[in-house]
Protein backbone atom coordinates (compact mmCIF):
# COMPACT_ATOMS: atom_id res chain seq x y z
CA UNK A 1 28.87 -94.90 -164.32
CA UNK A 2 31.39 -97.51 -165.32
CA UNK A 3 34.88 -97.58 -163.48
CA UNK A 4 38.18 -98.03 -164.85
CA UNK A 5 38.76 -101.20 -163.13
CA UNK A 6 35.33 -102.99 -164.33
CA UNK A 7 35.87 -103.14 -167.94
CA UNK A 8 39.14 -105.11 -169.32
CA UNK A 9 38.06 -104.38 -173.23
CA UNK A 10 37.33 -101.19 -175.23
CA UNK A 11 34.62 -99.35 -176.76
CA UNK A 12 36.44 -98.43 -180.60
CA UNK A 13 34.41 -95.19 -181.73
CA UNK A 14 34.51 -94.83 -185.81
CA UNK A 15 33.68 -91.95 -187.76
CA UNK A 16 32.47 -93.93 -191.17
CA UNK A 17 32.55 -90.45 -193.22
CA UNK A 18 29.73 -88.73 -194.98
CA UNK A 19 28.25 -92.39 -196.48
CA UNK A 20 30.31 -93.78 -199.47
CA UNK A 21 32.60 -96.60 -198.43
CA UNK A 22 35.49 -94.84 -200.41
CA UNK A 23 35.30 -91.84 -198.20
CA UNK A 24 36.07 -94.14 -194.72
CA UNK A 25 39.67 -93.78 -193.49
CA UNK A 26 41.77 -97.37 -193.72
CA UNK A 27 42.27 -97.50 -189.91
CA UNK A 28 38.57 -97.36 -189.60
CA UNK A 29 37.64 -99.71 -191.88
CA UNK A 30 40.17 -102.07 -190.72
CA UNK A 31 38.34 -102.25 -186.88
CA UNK A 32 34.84 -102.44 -188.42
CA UNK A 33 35.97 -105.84 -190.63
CA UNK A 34 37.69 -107.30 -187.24
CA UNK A 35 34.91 -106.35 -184.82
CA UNK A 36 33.19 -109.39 -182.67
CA UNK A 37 30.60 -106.92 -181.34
CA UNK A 38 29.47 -103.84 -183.92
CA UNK A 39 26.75 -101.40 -183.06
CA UNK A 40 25.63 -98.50 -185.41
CA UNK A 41 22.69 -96.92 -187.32
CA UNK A 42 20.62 -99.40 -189.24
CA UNK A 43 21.81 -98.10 -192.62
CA UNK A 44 25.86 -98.53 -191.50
CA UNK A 45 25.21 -102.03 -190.06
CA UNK A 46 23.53 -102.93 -193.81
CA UNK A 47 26.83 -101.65 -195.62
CA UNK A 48 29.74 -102.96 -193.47
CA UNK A 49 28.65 -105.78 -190.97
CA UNK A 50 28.99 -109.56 -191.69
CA UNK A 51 26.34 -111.97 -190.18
CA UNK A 52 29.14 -113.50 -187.82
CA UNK A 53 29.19 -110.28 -185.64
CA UNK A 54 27.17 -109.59 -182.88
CA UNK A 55 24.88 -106.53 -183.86
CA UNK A 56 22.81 -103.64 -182.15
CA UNK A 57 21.10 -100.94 -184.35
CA UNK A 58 21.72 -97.41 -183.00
CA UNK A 59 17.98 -95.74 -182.37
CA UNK A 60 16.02 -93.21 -179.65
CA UNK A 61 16.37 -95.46 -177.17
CA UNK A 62 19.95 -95.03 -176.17
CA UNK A 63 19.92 -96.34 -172.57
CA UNK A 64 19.40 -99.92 -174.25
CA UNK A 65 22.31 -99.76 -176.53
CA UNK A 66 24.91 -98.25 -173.44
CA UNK A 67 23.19 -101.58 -172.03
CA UNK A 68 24.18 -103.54 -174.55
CA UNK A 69 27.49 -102.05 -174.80
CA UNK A 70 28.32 -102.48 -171.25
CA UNK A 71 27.10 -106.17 -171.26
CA UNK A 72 29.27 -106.77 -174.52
CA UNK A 73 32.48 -105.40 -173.13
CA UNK A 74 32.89 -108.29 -170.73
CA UNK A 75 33.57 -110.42 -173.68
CA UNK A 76 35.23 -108.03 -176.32
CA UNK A 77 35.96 -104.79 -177.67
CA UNK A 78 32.44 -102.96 -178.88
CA UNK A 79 33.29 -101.58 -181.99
CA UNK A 80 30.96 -98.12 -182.40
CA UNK A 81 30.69 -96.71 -185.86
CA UNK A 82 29.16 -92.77 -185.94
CA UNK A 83 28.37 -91.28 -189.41
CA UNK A 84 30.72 -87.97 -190.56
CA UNK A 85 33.45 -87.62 -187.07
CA UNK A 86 32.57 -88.86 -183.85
CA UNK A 87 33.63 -85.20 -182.30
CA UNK A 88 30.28 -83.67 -183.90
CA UNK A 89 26.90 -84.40 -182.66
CA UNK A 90 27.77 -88.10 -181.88
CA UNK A 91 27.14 -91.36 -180.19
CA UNK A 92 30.24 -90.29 -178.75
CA UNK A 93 28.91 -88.03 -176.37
CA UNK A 94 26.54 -90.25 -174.74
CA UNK A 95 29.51 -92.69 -174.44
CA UNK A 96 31.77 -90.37 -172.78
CA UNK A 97 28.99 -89.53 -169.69
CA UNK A 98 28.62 -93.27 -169.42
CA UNK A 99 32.45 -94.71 -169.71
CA UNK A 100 35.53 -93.45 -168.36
CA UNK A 101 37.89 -92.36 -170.90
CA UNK A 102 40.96 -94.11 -171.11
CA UNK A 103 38.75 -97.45 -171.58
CA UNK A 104 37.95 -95.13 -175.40
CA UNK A 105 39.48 -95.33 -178.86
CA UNK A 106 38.31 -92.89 -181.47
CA UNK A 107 38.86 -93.05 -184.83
CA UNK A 108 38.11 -89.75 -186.87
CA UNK A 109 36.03 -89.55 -189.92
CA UNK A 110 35.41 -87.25 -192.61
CA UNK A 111 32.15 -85.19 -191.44
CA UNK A 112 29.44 -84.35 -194.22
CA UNK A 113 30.33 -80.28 -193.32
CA UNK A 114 34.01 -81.34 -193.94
CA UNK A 115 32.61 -82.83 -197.54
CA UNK A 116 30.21 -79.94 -197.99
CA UNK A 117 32.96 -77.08 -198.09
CA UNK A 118 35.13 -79.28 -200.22
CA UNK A 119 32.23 -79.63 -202.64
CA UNK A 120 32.40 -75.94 -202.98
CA UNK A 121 36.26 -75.73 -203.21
CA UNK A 122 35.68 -73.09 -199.77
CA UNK A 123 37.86 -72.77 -197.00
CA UNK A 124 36.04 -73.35 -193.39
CA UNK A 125 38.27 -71.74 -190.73
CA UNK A 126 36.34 -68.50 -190.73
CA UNK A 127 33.23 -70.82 -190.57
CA UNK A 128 30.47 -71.47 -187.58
CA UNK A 129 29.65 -74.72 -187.80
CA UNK A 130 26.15 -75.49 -186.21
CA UNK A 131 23.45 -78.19 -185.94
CA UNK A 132 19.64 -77.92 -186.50
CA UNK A 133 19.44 -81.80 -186.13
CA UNK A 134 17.13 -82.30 -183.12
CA UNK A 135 18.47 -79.02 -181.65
CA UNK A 136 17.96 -75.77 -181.64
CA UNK A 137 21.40 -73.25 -182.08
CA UNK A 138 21.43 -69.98 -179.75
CA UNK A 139 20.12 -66.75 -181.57
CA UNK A 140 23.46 -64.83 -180.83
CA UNK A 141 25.36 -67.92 -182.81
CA UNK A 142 23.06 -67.60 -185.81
CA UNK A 143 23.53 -63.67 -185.68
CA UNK A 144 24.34 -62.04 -189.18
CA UNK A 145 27.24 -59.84 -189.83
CA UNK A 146 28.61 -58.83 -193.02
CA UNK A 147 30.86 -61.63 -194.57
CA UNK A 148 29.46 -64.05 -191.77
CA UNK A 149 30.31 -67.87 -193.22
CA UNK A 150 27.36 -70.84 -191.75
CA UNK A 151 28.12 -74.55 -191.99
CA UNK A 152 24.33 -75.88 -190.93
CA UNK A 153 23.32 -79.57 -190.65
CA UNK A 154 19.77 -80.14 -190.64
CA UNK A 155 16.75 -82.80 -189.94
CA UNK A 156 13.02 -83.08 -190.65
CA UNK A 157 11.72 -80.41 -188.50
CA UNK A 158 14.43 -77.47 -189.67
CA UNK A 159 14.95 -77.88 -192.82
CA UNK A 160 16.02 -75.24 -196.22
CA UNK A 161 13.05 -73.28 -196.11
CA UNK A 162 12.75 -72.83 -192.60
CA UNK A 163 16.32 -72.07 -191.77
CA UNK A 164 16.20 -69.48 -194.92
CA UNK A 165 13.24 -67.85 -193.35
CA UNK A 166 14.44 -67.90 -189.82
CA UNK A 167 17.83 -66.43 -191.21
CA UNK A 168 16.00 -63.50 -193.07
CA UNK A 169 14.01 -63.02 -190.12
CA UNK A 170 17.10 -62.35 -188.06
CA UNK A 171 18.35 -59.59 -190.64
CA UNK A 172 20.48 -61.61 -192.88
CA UNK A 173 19.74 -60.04 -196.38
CA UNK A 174 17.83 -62.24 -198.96
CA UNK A 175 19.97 -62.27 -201.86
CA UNK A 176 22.62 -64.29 -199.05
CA UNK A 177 23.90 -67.41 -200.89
CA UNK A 178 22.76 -70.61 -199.65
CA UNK A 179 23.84 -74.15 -201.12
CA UNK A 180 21.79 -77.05 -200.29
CA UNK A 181 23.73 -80.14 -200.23
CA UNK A 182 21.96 -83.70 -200.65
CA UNK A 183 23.15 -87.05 -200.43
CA UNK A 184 27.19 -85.95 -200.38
CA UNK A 185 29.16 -88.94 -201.43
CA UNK A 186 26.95 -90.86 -203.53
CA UNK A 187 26.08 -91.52 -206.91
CA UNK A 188 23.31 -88.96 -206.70
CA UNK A 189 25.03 -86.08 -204.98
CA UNK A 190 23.20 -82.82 -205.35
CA UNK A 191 23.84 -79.50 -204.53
CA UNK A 192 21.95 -76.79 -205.37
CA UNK A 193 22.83 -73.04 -205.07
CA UNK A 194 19.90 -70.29 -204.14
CA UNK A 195 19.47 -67.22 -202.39
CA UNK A 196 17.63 -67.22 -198.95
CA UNK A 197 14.36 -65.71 -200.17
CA UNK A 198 14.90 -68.22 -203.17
CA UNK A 199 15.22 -71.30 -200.68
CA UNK A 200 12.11 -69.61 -198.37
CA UNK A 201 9.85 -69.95 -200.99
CA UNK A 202 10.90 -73.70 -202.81
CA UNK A 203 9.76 -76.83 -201.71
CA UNK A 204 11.97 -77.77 -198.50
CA UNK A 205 14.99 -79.97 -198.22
CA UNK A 206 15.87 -81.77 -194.45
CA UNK A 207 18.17 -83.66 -193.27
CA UNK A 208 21.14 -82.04 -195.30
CA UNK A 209 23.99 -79.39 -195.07
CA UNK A 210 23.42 -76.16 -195.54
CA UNK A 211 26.24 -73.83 -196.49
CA UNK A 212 25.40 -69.81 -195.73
CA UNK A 213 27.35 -67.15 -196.93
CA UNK A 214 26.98 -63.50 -197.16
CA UNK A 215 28.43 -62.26 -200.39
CA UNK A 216 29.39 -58.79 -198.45
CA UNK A 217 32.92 -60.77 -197.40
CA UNK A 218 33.81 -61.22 -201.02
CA UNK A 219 32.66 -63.92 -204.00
CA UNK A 220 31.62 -67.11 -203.05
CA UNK A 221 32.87 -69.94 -205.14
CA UNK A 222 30.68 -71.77 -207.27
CA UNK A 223 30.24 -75.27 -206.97
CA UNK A 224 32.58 -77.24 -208.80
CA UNK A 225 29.79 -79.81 -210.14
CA UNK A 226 27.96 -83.06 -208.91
CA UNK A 227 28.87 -86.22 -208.01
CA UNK A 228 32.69 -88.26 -206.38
């Protein structure tokens, strides 16, 4: 662990948004184009770095990127950038067990749950917002009760069909709406609204967001169409 006194530079965590450039917050944006040292996801470092940075691509292996953080940070600030908001199911995590706080900027970003409810013009206060990527959510948060509103992000492993079939499994009835939402932000955006048994029994969709609501708390809104 990394004490206050052996670092004189900062590690700048950046929420990039759900993927589109346009959808990344100025102040964000602004520490990504002045970085020295810029680590992040192979797909992030292809959109925004410039071949005068120092680089490290984000993958399993996370001891050697806190490595190559803490190496970097005797020369400069690291600048971090996480896709949706650092504060969910981020790099940020990892970072925080390693490095003590106050040597940690965050800036937010817009997460891909954030984009999915606006997509569907829904509030998401009454909402439980969960993660199926590499992870498994408690049975008791996944519980169904009438009116109950899900906010799911997904990978390879639990994907649409499973999740449906898990969820009717658990008791949630099968005519429950559930909106599949692909690729939010870019040009070919997709969201496509079924019913549980519906998604059980199509071909399955992974790493997306999932949006779950039981019609028993009212009318759901229907999407308000594809695409920025």
């Amino acid at each position: 662990m990394e004490t206050s006194g052996s670092m004189s530079h900062k590690i700048v965590v950046v929420g990039i948004g759900p993927g589109h450039p346009e959808y990344m917050l100025p102040a964000a944006r602004q520490r990504i184009l002045g970085a020295k040292v810029l680590v992040g996801g192979r797909r992030a470092l292809s959109q925004f770095s410039s071949k005068d940075q120092i680089t490290m691509a984000v993958t399993r292996d996370i001891p050697a990127v806190l490595a190559f953080i803490r190496v970097q940070l005797s020369r400069s600030d690291v600048v971090v950038m996480v896709s949706g908001d650092p504060g969910y199911y981020s790099m940020l995590d990892a970072l925080r067990r390693e490095f003590p706080r106050d040597r940690m900027e965050v800036i937010p970003g817009i997460s891909s749950l954030q984009m999915a409810f606006s997509r569907l013009a829904l509030p998401w206060h009454d909402a439980r917002l969960l993660s199926f990527h590499g992870r498994r959510p408690e049975k008791e948060q996944l519980a169904y009760r009438p009116g109950a509103l899900l906010g799911l992000l997904t990978d390879g492993e639990y994907h649409s069909k499973k999740i449906s079939a898990l969820l009717m499994e658990m008791g949630w009835p099968e005519e429950t709406e559930m909106f599949i939402c692909e690729r939010l932000s870019y040009e070919d955006e997709e969201i496509t609204a079924l019913t549980l048994s519906e998604a059980a029994a199509r071909e399955a969709v992974g790493n997306c967001v999932l949006i779950v609501w039981d019609k028993a708390g009212g009318e759901i809104y229907a999407p308000l169409g594809n695409g920025r």
